[in-house]
Protein backbone atom coordinates (compact mmCIF):
# COMPACT_ATOMS: atom_id res chain seq x y z
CA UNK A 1 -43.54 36.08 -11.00
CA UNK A 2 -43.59 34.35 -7.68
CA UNK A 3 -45.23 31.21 -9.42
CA UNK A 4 -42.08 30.96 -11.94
CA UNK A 5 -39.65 31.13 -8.96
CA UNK A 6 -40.95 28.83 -7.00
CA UNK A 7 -41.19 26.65 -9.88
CA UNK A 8 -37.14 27.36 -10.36
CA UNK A 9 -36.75 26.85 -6.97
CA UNK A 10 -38.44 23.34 -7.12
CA UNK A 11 -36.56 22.84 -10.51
CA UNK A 12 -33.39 23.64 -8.86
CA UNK A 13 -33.47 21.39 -6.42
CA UNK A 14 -34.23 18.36 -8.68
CA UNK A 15 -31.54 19.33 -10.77
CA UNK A 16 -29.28 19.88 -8.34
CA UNK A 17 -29.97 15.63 -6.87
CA UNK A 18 -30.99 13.95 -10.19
CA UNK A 19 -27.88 14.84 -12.92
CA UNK A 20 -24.48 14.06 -12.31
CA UNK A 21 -23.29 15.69 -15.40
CA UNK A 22 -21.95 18.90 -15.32
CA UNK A 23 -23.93 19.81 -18.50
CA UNK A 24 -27.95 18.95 -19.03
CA UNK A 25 -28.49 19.35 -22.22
CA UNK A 26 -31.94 20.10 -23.94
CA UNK A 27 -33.05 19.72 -27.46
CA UNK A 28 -36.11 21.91 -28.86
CA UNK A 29 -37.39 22.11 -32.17
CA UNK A 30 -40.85 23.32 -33.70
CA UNK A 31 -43.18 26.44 -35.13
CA UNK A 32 -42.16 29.35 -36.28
CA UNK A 33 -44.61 31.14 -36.09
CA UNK A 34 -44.22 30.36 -32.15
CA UNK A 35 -40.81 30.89 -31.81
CA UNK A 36 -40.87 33.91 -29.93
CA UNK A 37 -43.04 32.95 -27.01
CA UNK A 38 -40.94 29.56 -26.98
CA UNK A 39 -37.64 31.65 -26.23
CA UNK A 40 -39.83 33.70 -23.95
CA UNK A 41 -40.57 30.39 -22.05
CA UNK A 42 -36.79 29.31 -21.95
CA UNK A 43 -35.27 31.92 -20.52
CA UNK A 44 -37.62 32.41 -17.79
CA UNK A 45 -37.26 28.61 -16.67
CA UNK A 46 -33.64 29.02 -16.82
CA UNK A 47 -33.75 31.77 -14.23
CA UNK A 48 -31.41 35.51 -14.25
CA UNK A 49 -28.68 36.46 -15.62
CA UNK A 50 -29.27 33.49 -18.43
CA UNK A 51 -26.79 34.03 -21.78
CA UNK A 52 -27.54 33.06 -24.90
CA UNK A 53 -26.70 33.56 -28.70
CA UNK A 54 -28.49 33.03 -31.77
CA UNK A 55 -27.88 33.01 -35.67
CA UNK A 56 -29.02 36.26 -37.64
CA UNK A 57 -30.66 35.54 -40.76
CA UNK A 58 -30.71 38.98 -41.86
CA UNK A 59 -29.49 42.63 -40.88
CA UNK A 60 -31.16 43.55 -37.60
CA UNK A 61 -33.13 40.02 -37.04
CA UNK A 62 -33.00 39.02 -33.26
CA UNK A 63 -33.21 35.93 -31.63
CA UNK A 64 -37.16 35.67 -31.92
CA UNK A 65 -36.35 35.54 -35.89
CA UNK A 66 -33.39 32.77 -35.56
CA UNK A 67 -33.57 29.29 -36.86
CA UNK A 68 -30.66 28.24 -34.31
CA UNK A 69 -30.50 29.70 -30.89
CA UNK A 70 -28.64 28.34 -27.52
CA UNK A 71 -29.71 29.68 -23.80
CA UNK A 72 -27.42 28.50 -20.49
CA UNK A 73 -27.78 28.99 -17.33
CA UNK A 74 -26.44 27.62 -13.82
CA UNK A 75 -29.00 25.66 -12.02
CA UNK A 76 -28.65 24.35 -8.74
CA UNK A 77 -25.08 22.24 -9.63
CA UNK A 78 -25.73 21.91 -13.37
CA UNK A 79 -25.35 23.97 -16.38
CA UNK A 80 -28.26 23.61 -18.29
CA UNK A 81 -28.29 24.17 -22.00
CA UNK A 82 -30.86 24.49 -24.22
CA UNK A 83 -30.75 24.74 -28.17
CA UNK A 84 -33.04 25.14 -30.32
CA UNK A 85 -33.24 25.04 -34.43
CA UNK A 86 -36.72 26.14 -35.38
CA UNK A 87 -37.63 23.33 -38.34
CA UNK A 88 -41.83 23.80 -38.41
CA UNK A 89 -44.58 22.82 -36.84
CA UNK A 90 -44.25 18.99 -38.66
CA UNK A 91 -40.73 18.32 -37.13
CA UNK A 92 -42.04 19.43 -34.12
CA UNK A 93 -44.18 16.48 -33.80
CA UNK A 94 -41.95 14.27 -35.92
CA UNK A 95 -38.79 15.03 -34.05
CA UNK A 96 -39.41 14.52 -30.55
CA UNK A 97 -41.43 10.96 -31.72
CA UNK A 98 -38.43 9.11 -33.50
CA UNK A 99 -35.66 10.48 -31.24
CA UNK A 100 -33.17 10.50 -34.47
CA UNK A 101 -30.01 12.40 -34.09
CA UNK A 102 -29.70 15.31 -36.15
CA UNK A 103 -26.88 17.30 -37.23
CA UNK A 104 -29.08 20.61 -36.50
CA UNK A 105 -27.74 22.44 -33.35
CA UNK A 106 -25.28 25.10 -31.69
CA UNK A 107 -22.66 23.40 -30.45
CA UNK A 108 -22.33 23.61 -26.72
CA UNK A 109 -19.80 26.04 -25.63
CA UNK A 110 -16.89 25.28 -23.27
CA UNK A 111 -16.99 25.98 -19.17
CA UNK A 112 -18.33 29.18 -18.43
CA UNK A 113 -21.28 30.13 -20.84
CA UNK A 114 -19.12 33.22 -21.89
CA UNK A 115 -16.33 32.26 -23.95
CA UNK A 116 -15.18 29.32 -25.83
CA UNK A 117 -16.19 28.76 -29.21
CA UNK A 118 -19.45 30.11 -29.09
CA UNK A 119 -19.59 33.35 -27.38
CA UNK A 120 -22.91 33.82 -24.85
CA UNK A 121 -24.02 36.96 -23.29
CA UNK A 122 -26.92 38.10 -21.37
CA UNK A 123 -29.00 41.05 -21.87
CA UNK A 124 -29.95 40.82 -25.46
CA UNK A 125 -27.32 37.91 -26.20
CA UNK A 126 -24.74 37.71 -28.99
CA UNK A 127 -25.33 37.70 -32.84
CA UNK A 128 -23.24 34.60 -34.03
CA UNK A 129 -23.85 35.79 -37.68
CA UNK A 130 -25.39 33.91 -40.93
CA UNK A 131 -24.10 30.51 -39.64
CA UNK A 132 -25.35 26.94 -40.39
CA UNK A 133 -24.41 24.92 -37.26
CA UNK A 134 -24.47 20.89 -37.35
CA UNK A 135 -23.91 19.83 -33.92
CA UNK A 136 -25.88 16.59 -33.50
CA UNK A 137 -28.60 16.32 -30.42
CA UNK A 138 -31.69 14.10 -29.76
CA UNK A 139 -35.09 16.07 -30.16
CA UNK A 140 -36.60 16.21 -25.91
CA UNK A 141 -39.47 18.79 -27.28
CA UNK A 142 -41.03 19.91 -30.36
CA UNK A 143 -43.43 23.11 -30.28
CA UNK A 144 -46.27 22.25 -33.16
CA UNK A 145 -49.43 24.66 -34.06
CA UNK A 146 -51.10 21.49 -35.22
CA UNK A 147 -52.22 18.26 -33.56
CA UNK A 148 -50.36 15.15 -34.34
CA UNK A 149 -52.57 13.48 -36.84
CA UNK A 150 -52.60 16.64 -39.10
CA UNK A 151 -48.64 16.69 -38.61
CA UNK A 152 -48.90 12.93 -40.19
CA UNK A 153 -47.82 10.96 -36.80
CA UNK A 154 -51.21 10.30 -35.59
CA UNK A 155 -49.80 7.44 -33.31
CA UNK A 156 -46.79 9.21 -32.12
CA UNK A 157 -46.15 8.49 -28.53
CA UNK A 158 -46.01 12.08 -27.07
CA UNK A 159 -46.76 13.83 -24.09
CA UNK A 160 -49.21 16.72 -25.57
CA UNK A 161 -49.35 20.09 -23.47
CA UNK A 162 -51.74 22.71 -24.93
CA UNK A 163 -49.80 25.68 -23.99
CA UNK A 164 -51.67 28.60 -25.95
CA UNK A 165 -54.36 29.56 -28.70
CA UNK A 166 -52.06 30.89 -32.04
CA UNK A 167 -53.79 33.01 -34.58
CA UNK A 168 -53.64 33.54 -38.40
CA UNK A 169 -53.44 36.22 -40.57
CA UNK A 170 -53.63 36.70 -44.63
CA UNK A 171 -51.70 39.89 -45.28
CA UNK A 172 -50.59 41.85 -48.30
CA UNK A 173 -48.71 44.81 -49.56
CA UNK A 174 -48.90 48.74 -47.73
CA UNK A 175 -50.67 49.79 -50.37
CA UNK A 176 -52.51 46.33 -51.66
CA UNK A 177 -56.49 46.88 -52.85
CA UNK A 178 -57.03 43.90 -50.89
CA UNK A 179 -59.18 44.44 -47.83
CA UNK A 180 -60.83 40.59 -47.10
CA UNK A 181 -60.11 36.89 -47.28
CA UNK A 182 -62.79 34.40 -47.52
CA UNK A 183 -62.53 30.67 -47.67
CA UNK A 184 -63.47 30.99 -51.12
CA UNK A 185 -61.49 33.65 -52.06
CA UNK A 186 -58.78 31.95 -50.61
CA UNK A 187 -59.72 28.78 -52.67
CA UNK A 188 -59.59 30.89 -55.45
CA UNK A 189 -56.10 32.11 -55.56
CA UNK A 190 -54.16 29.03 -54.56
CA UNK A 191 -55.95 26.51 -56.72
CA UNK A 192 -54.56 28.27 -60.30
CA UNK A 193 -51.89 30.54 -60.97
CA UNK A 194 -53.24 33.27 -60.05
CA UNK A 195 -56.65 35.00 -59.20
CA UNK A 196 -57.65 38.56 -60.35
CA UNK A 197 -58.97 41.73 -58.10
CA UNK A 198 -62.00 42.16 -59.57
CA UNK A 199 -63.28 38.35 -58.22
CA UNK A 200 -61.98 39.04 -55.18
CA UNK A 201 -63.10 42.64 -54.21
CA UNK A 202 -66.61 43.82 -54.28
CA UNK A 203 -67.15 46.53 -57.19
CA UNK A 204 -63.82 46.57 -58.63
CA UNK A 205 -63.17 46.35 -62.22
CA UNK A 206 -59.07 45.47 -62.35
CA UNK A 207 -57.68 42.54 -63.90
CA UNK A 208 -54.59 43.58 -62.04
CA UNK A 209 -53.09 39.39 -61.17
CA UNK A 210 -53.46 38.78 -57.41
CA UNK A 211 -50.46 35.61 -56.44
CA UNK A 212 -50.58 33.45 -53.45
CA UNK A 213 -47.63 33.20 -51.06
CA UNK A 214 -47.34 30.72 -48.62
CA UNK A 215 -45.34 27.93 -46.63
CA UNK A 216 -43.51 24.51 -47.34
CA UNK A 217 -44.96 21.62 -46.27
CA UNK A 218 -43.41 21.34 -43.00
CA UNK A 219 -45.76 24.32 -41.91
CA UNK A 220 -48.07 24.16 -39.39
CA UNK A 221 -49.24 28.15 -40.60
CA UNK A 222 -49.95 25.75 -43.78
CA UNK A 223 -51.85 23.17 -42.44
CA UNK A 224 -54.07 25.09 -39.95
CA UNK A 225 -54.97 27.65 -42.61
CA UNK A 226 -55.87 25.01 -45.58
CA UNK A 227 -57.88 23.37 -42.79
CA UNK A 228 -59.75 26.38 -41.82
CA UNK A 229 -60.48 27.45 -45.23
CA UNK A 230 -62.04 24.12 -46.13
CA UNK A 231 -59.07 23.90 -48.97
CA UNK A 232 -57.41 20.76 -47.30
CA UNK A 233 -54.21 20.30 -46.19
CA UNK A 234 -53.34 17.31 -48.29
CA UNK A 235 -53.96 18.86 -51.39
CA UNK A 236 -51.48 21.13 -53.91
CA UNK A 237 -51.29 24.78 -53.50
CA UNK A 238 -49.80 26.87 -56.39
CA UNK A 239 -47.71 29.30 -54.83
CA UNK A 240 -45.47 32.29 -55.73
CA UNK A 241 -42.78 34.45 -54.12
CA UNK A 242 -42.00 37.97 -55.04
CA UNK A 243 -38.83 40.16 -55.94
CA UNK A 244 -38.84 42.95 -53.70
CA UNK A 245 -36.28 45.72 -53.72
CA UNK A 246 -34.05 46.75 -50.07
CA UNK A 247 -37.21 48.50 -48.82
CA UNK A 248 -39.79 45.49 -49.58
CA UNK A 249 -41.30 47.02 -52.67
CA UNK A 250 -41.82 44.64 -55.38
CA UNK A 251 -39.84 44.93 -58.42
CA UNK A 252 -40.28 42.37 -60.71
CA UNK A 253 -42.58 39.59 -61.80
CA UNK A 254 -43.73 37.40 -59.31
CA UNK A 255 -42.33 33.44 -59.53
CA UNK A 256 -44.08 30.61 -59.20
CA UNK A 257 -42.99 28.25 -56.63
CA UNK A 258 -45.69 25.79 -56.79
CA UNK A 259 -46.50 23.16 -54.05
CA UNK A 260 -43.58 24.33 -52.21
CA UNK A 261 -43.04 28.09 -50.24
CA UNK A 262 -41.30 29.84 -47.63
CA UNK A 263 -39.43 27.46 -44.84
CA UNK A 264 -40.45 30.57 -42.57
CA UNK A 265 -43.27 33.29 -41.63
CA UNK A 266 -40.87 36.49 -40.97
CA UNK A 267 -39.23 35.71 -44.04
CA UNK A 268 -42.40 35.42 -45.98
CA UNK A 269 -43.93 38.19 -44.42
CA UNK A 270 -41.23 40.58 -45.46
CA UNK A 271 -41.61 39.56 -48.89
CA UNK A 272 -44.83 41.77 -48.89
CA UNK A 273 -44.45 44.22 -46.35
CA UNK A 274 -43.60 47.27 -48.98
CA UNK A 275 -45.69 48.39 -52.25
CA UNK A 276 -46.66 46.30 -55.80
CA UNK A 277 -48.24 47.71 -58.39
CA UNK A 278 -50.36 47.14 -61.75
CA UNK A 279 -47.55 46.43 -63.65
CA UNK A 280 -46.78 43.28 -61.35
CA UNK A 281 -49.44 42.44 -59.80
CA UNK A 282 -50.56 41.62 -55.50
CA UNK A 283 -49.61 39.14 -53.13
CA UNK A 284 -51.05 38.03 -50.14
CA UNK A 285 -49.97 35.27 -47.81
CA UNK A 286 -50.93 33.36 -44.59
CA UNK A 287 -48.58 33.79 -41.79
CA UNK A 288 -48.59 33.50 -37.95
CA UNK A 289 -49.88 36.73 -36.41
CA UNK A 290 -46.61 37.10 -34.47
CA UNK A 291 -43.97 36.92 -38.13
CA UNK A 292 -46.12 39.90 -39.32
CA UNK A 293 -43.97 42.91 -40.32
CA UNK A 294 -45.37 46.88 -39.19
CA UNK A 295 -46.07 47.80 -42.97
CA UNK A 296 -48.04 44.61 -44.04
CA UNK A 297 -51.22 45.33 -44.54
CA UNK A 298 -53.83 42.49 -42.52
CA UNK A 299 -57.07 41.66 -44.36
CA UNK A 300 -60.33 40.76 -42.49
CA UNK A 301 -60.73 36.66 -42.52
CA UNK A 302 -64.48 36.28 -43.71
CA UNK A 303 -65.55 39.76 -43.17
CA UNK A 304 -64.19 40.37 -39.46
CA UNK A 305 -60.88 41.96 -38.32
CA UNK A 306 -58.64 40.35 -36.36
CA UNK A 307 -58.49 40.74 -32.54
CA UNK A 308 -57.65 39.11 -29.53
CA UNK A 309 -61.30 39.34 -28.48
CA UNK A 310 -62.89 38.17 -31.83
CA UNK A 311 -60.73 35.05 -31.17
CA UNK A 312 -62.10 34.72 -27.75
CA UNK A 313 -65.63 35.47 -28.83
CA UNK A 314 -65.31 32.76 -32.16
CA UNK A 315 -66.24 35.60 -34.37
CA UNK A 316 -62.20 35.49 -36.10
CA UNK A 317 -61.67 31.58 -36.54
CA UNK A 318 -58.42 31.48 -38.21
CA UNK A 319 -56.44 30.29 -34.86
CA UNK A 320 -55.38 26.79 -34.02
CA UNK A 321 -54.22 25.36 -30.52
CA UNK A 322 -50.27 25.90 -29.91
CA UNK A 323 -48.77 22.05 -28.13
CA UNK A 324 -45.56 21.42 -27.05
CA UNK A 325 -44.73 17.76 -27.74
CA UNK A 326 -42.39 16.12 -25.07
CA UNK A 327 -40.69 12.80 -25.89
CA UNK A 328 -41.64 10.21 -24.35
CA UNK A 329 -38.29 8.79 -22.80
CA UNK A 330 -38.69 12.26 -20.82
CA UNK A 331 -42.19 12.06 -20.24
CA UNK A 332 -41.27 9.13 -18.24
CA UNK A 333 -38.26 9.85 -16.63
CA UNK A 334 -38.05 9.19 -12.84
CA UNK A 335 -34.38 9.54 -12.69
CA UNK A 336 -30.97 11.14 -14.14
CA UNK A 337 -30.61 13.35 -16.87
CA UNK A 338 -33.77 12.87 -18.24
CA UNK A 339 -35.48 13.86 -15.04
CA UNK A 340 -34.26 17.12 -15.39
CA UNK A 341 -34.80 17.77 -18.60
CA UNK A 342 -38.56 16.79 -17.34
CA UNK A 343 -38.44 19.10 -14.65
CA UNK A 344 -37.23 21.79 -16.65
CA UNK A 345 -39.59 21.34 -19.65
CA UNK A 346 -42.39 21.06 -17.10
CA UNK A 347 -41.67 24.76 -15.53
CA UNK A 348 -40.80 26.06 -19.61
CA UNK A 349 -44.93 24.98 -20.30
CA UNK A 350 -46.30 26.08 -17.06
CA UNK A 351 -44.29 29.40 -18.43
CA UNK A 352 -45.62 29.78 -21.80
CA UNK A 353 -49.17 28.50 -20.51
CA UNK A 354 -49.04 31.56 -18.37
CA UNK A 355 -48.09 34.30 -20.74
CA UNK A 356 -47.93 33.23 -24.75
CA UNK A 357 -48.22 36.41 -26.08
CA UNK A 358 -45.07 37.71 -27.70
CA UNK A 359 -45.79 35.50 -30.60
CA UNK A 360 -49.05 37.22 -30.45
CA UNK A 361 -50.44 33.59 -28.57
CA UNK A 362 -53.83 33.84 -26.30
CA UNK A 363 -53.86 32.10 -22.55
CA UNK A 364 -56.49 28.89 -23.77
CA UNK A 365 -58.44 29.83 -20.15
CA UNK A 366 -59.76 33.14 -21.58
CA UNK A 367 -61.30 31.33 -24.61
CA UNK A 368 -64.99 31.50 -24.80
CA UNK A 369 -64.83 28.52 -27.79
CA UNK A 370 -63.15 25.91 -28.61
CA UNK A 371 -62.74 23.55 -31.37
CA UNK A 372 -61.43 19.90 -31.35
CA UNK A 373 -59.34 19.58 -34.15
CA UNK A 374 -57.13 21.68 -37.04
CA UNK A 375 -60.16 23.44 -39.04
CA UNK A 376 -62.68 21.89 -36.67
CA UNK A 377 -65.96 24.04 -36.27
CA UNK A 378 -65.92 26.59 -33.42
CA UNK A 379 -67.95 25.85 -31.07
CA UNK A 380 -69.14 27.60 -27.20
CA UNK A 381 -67.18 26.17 -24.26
């Protein structure tokens, strides 16, 4: 705590000397599977008594499940704004690199954060509802699970802060006969329509189908798990998604998606977090350990459970390194706005660095392995 306010402190004071705007404005897109230690992050480098407001994408979904989400707060003589529209762990490379404009963000409310056309609140913010915004903004920071050459910008000019360790999990129904995921097994399901229980559990007889759900492309869940599991994250997954009832239970056939899947994790995972049954069939699906739902059931990766300290130990490797990717026009900044939006993004890492576990994230420093790259072997420190 004292380290985060003397950071403000510090931040304030730039702030206060190097914008003379009345509004700094900063642009954040990235994981979702990260989200929620990202928004952890923002609001504690924005200081108390920070409002906000976020879109609901379903009935009783909080900010930490939002695509679109906006956070003010007075510091030193600015108002500083930051939105965010959670696109995946690809844009969150891509974004920040080619500084487009895009038509993605909350508009910025009028003078004070409460009011105006977009209503802010603190405490537990304000619900703005199932609404597509299109405000445009330039990208300062992208939050990506991968590195960039498995995001497909090898040569992007970024500033790369490792700010956490994220795990993986494959999980499946409440009641699923699944218990373990191997590389193989994984293999085995999402290269064909469908695998069946009895090749993928020891002993069992059952024919009952067993359908992979999964991610879009954009997904760094995607790419970190096809990299783990030797599958490759170039290649074509055959994917399905699932009819579930109001409770989650699956009620009809599953459909096949193909090479494309769920733009995010909570939503996926929620596809599978009741019951299935003979008569349709199992899912499972890789999502970040943080868009799990209570009733999914999570499988062992390769025979071990997953744990904070079998990630720390390299016994569970299904984990990749969490980086938030700052542009370079800010990474460089020495004066004006762009200063401090440097400042600011500077105290947000030092922020998540420090505690990145409400997506489920591990502090890096308390990792007894490490690897160098998405998939890479695990290795001792």
């Amino acid at each position: 705590m004292k380290h985060s306010i003397l950071k403000s402190l510090a931040a304030a004071a730039i702030f206060a000397g190097s914008a003379s705007a009345a509004d700094v404005v900063i642009n954040i897109t990235g994981s979702t599977a990260f989200r929620s230690s990202a928004n952890a992050a923002i609001k504690s480098a924005l200081g108390a008594g920070v409002k906000f407001a976020w879109t609901e994408a379903a009935a009783g979904d909080g900010a930490n499940k939002a695509t679109y989400a906006i956070y003010a707060n007075t510091v030193g003589s600015d108002r500083v704004i930051v939105r965010v529209y959670w696109a995946g762990s690809i844009e969150g490379v891509q974004y920040p690199s080619d500084r487009t404009s895009r038509n993605v963000f909350i508009p910025v409310p009028a003078e004070p954060p409460v009011g105006g056309d977009i209503v802010m609140t603190t405490g537990s913010g304000t619900n703005l509802g199932n609404t597509t915004y299109t405000d445009p903004g330039v990208v300062d920071a992208g939050f990506s699970d991968v590195y960039k050459a498995s995001a497909g910008f090898p040569n992007a000019d970024l500033q790369d802060n490792v700010v956490g360790v994220i795990p993986f999990v494959f999980v499946s129904h409440s009641n699923t006969p699944l218990t373990n995921i191997t590389p193989k097994a994984m293999q085995m399901i999402y290269q064909q329509d469908a695998a069946i229980v009895m090749n993928l559990v020891d002993g069992s007889t059952s024919t009952d189908a067993v359908y992979g759900c999964g991610r879009n492309g954009d997904s760094g869940t995607r790419v970190t798990t096809l990299a783990e599991t030797g599958y490759g994250y170039t290649n074509i997954v055959n994917q399905y998604t699932a009819s579930v009832d109001a409770s989650g239970n699956v009620n009809g056939a599953f459909t096949y998606t193909g090479n494309s899947g769920f733009s995010s994790g909570g939503t996926l995972a929620k596809t599978l977090r009741g019951t299935s049954s003979s008569a349709f069939g199992w899912g499972v699906a890789y999502i970040g350990y943080g868009d799990k739902q209570a009733t999914n059931t999570v499988l062992k990766y390769n025979g071990i459970d997953y744990s904070t300290a079998n990630i720390q130990n390299g016994s569970y490797t299904l984990w990749g390194y969490e980086h938030c990717f700052v542009a370079a026009q800010v990474r460089d900044a020495t004066s004006g706005t762009d200063l401090a939006r440097k400042t600011y993004l500077a105290n947000m890492v030092a922020n998540v660095q420090a505690d990145p576990s409400a997506s489920g994230g591990i502090v890096e420093s308390t990792m007894l392995v490490k690897r160098s790259g998405d998939g890479a072997p695990v290795v001792n420190k």
